[in-house]
Structures are given as C-alpha cells and as structure tokens.
N, C-alpha and C. Protein backbone atom coordinates (compact mmCIF):
# COMPACT_ATOMS: atom_id res chain seq x y z
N UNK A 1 0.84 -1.18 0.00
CA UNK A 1 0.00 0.00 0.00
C UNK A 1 0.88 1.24 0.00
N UNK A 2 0.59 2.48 -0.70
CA UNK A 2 1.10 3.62 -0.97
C UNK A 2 1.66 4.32 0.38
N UNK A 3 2.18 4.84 0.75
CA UNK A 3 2.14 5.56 1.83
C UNK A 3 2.03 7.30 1.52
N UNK A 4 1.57 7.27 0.25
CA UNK A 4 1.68 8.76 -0.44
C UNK A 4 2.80 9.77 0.16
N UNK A 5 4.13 9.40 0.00
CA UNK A 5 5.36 10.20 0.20
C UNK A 5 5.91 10.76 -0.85
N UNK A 6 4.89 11.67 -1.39
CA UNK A 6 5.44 12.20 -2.75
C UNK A 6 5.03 13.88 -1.55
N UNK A 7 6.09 14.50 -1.97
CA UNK A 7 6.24 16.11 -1.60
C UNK A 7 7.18 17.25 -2.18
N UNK A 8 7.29 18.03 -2.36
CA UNK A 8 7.81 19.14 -2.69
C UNK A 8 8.04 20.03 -1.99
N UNK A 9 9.36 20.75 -2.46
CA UNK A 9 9.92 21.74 -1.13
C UNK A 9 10.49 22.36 -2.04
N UNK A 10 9.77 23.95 -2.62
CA UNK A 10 10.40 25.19 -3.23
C UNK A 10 12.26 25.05 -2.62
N UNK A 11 13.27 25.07 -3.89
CA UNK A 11 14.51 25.06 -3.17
C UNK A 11 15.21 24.15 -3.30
N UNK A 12 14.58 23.00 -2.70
CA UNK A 12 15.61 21.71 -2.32
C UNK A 12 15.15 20.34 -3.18
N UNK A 13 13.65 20.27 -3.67
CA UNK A 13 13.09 19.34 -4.56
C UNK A 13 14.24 19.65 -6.30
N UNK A 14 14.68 18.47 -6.47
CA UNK A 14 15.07 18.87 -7.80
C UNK A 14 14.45 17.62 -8.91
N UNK A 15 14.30 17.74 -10.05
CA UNK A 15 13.70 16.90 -10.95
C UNK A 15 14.56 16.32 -11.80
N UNK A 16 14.54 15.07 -12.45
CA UNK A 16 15.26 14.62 -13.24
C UNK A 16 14.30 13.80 -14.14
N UNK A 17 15.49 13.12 -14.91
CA UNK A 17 14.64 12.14 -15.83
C UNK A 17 15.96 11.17 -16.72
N UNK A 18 15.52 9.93 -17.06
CA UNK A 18 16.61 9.11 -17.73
C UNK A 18 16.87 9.59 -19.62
N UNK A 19 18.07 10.13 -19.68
CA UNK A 19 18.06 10.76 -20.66
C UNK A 19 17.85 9.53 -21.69
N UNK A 20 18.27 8.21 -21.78
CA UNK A 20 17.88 7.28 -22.52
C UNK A 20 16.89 6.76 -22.70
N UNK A 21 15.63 7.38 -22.17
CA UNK A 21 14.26 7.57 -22.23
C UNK A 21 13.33 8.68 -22.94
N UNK A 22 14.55 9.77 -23.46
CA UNK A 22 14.42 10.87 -23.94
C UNK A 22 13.59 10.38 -25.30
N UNK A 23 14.48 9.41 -25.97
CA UNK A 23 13.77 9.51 -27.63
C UNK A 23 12.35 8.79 -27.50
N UNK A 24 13.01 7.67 -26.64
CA UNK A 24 11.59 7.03 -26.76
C UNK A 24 9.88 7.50 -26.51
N UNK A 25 10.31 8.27 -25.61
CA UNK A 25 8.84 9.32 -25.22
C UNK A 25 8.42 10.24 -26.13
N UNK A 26 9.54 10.64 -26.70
CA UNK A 26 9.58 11.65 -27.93
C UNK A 26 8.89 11.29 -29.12
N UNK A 27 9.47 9.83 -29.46
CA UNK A 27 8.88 9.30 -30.32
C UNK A 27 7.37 8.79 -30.27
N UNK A 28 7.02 8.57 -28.88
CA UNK A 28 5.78 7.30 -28.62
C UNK A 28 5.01 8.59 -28.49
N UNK A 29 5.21 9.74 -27.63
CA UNK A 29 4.04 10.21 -26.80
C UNK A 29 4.38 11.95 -27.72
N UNK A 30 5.52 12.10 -28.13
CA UNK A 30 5.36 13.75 -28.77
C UNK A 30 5.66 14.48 -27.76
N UNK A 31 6.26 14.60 -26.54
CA UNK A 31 6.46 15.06 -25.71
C UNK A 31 8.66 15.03 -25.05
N UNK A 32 8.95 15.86 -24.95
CA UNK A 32 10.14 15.56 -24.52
C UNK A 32 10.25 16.05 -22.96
N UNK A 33 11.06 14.60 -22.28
CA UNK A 33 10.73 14.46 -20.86
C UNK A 33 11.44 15.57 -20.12
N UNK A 34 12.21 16.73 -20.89
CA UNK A 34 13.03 17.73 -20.60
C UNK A 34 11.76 18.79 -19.79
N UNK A 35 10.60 18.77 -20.86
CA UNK A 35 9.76 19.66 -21.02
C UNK A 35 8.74 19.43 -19.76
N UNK A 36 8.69 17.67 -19.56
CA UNK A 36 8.22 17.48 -18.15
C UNK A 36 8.99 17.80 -16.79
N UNK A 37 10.08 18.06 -17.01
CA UNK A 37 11.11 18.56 -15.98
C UNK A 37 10.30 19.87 -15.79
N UNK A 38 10.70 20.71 -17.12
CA UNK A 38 10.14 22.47 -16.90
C UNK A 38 8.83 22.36 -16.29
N UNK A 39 7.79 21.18 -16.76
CA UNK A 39 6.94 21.53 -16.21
C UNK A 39 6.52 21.09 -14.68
N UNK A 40 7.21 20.60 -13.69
CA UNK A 40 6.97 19.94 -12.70
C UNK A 40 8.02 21.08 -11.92
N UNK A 41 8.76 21.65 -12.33
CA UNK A 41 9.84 22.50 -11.75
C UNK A 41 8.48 24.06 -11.52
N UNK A 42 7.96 24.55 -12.42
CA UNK A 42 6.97 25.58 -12.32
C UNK A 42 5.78 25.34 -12.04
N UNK A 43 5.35 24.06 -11.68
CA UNK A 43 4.32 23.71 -10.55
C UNK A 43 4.81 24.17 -9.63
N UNK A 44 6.04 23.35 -9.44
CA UNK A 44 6.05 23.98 -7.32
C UNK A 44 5.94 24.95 -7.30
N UNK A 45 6.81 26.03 -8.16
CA UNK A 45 6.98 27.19 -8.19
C UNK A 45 5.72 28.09 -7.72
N UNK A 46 4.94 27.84 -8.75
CA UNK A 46 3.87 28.67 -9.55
C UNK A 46 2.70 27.90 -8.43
N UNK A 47 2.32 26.90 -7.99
CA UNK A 47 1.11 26.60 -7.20
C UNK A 47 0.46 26.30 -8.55
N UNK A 48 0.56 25.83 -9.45
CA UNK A 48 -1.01 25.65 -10.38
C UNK A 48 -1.17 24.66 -10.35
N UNK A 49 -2.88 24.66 -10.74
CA UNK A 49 -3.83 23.68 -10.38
C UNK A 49 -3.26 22.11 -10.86
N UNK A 50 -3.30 21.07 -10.50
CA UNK A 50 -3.37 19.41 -10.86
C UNK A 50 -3.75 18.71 -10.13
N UNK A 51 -4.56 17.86 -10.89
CA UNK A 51 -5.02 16.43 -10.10
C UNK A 51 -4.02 15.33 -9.97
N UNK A 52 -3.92 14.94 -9.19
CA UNK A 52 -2.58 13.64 -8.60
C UNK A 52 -3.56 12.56 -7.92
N UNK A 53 -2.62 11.67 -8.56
CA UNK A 53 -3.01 9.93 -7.97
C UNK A 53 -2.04 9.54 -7.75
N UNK A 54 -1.90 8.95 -6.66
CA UNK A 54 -0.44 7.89 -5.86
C UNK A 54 -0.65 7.03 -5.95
N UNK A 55 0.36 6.00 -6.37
CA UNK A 55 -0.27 4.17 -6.58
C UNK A 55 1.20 4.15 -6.46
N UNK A 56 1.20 2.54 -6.49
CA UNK A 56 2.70 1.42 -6.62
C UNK A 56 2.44 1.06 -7.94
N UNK A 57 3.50 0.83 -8.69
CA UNK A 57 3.81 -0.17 -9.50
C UNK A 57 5.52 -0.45 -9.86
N UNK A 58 5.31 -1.46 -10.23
CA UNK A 58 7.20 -2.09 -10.12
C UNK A 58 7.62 -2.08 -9.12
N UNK A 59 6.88 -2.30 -7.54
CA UNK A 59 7.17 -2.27 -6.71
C UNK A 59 7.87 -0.63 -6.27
N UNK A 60 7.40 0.48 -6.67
CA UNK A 60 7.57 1.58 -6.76
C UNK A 60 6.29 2.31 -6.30
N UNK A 61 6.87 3.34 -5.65
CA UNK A 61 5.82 4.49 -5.92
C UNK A 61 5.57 5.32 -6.66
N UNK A 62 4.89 5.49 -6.85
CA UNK A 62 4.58 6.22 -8.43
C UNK A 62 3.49 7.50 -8.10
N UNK A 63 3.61 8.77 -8.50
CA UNK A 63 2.37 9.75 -9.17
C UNK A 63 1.96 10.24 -10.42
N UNK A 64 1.15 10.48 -10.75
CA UNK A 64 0.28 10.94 -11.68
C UNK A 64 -0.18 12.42 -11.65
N UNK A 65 -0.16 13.28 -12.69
CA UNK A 65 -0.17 14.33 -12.55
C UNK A 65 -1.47 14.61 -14.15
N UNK A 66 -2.42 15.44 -13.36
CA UNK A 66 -2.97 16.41 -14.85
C UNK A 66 -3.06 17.03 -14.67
N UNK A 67 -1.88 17.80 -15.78
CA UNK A 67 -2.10 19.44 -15.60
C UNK A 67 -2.32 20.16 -17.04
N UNK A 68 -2.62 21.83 -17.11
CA UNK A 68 -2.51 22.15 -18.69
C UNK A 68 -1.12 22.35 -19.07
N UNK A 69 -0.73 22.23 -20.51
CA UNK A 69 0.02 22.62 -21.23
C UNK A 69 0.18 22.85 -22.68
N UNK A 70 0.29 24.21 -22.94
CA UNK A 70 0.73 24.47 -24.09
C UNK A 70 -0.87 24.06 -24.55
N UNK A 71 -1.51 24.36 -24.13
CA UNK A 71 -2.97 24.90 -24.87
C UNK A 71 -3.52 23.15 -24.91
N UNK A 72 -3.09 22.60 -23.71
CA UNK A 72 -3.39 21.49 -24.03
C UNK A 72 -3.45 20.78 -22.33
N UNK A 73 -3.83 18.95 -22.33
CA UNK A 73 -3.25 18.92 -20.98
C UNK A 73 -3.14 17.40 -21.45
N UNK A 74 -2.23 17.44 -20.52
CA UNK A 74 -1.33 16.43 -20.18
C UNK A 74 -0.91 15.50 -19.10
N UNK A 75 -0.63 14.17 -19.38
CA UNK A 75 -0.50 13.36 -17.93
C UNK A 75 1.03 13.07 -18.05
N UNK A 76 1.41 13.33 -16.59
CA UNK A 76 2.78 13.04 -16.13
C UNK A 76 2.72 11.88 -15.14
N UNK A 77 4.10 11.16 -15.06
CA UNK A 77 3.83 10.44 -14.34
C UNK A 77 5.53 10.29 -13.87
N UNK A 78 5.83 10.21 -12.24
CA UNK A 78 6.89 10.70 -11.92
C UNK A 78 6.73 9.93 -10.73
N UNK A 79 7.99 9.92 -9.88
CA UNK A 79 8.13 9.11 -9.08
C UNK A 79 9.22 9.80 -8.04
N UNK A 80 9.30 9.47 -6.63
CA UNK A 80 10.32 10.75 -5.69
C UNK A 80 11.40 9.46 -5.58
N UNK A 81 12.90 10.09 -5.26
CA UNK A 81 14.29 9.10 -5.07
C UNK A 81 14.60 9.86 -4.17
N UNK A 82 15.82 9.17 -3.58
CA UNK A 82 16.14 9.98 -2.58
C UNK A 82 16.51 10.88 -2.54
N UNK A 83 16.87 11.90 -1.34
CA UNK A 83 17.46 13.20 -1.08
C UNK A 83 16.15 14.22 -2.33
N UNK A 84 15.24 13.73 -2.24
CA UNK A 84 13.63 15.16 -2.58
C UNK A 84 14.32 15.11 -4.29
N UNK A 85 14.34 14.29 -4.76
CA UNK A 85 14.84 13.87 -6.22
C UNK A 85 13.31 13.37 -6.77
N UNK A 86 12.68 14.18 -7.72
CA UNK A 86 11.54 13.49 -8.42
C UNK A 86 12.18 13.29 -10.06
N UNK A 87 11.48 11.84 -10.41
CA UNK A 87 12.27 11.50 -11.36
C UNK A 87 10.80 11.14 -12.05
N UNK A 88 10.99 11.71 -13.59
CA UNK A 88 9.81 11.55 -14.68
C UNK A 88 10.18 10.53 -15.13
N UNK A 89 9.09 9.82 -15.40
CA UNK A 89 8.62 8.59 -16.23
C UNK A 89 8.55 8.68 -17.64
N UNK A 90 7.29 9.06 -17.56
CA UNK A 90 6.48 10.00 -18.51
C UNK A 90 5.66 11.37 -18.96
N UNK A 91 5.93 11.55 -20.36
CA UNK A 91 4.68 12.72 -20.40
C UNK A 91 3.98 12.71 -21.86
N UNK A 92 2.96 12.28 -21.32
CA UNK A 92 1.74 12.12 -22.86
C UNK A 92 0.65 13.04 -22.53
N UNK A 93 -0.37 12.93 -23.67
CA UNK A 93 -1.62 13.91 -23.58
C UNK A 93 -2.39 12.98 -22.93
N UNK A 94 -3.43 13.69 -22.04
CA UNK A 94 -4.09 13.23 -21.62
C UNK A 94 -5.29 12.53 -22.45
N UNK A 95 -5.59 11.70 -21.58
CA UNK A 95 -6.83 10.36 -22.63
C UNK A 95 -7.94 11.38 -22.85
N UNK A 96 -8.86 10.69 -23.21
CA UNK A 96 -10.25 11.51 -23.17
C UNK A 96 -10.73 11.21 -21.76
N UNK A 97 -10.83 10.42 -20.76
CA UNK A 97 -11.70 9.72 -19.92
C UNK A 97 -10.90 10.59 -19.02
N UNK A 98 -9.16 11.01 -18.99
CA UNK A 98 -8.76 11.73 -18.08
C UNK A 98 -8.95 13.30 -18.28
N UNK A 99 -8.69 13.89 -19.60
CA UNK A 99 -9.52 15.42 -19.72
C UNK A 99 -11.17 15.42 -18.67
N UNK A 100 -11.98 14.34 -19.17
CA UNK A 100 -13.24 14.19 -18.78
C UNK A 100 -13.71 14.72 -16.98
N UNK A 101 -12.24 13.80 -16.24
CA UNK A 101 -12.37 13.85 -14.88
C UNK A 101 -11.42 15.17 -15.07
N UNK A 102 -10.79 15.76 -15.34
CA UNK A 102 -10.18 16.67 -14.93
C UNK A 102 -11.40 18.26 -15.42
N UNK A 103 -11.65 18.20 -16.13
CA UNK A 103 -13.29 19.10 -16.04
C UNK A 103 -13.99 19.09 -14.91
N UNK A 104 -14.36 18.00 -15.02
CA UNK A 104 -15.43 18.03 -13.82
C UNK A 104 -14.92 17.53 -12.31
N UNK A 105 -13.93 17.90 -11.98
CA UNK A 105 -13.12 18.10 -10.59
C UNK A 105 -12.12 19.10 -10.57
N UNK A 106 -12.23 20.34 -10.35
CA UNK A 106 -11.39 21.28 -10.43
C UNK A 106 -10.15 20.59 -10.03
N UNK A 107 -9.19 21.41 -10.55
CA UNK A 107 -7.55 21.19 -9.33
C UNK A 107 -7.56 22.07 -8.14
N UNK A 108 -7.03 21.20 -7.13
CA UNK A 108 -7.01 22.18 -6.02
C UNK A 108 -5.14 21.58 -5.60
N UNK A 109 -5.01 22.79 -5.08
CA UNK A 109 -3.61 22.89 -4.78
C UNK A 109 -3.79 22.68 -3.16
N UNK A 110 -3.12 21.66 -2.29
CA UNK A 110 -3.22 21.28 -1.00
C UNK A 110 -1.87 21.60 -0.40
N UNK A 111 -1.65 22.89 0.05
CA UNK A 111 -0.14 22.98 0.62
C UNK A 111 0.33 22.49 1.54
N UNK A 112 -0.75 21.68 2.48
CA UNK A 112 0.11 21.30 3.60
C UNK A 112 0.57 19.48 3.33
N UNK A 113 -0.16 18.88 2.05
CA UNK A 113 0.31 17.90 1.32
C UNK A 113 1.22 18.09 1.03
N UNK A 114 1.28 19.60 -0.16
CA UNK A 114 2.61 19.38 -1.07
C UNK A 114 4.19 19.97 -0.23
N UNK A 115 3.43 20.80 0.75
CA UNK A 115 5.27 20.55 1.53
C UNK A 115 5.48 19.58 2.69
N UNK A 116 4.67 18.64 2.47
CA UNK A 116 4.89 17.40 3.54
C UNK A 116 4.76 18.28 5.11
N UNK A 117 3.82 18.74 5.20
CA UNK A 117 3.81 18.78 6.44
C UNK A 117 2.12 18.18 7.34
C-alpha cells in the first residue's frame, strides 16, 4: 500500500529524468521528458492547479499528474528518489476519460500535502 510520500519543497526538490528515455517518449508520446522537468519545476513554483493519484507499480511508488500545457493537458507520471529527487517517467496527452475527470473536478492545490507537512 502507498504511503503517499510524494512532496515538494520550493529550493531543495530537484527533478530529473533518464536521458535514454528521452527519444523514446519523444517518439511514442510527442512530448520531450526535458519539457516534463520544466513543467513539474513551475508547478512547485507557480502553485497551479493538478489532479494527482499515488499508486505502486514495479514495486515503486509512483504519481500521476494532470495538468494544462501548451494549450493542451497532459499526464505526467513521476516518481520521488532519494534526497527530494523526483524523477519523470512520462509525459503524454491526456486520454479523453482523463480530460473528462479533470473538467469536472477542479484542481485544487493542498499545501500542507505538497510541503509534507
């Protein structure tokens, strides 16, 4: 079971991603995982709105992110390492079924979630 230990800390959270994962996302999803860096770096920043889901898989913890971009929106999916290291997976457009729920559930930004306190 999750223990939802995904957090952010303006400062000290830094983002990464496996650069040998670069083409492949590029290629599959149209998205370059650089661009999911920028964009998970100006969430914390910025406070804007996304819906997040915490689950396991690969024996991992894993989140899920929908947020807008670029006149569009998009699902991320990222995971925390040690020392406040979040590391991207992925970044594709969002499905239809996930635009769908992301309409009709605003984003709300929960600060005392997102700085772990």
């Amino acid at each position: 079971m999750c223990d939802q230990n995904v957090r952010f800390i303006p400062g000290v959270t830094s983002v990464e991603y496996d650069p040998e994962k670069e083409d492949t996302n590029i290629a599959k999803h149209g998205y370059s995982l650089s661009c999911a860096v920028d964009l998970i770096e100006a969430w914390i920043l910025l406070q804007q709105g996304a819906l997040w889901q915490v689950y396991e898989r690969n024996e991992e913890e894993r989140f899920s992110m929908l947020t807008e971009y670029q006149d569009g929106l998009v699902h991320l999916t990222a995971t925390m390492r040690d020392n406040d290291v979040v590391r991207v997976i992925s970044m594709r457009d969002a499905s239809r079924t996930e635009r769908q729920e992301y309409e009709e559930t605003p984003p709300q930004v929960d600060l005392k979630a997102l700085l772990g306190c």
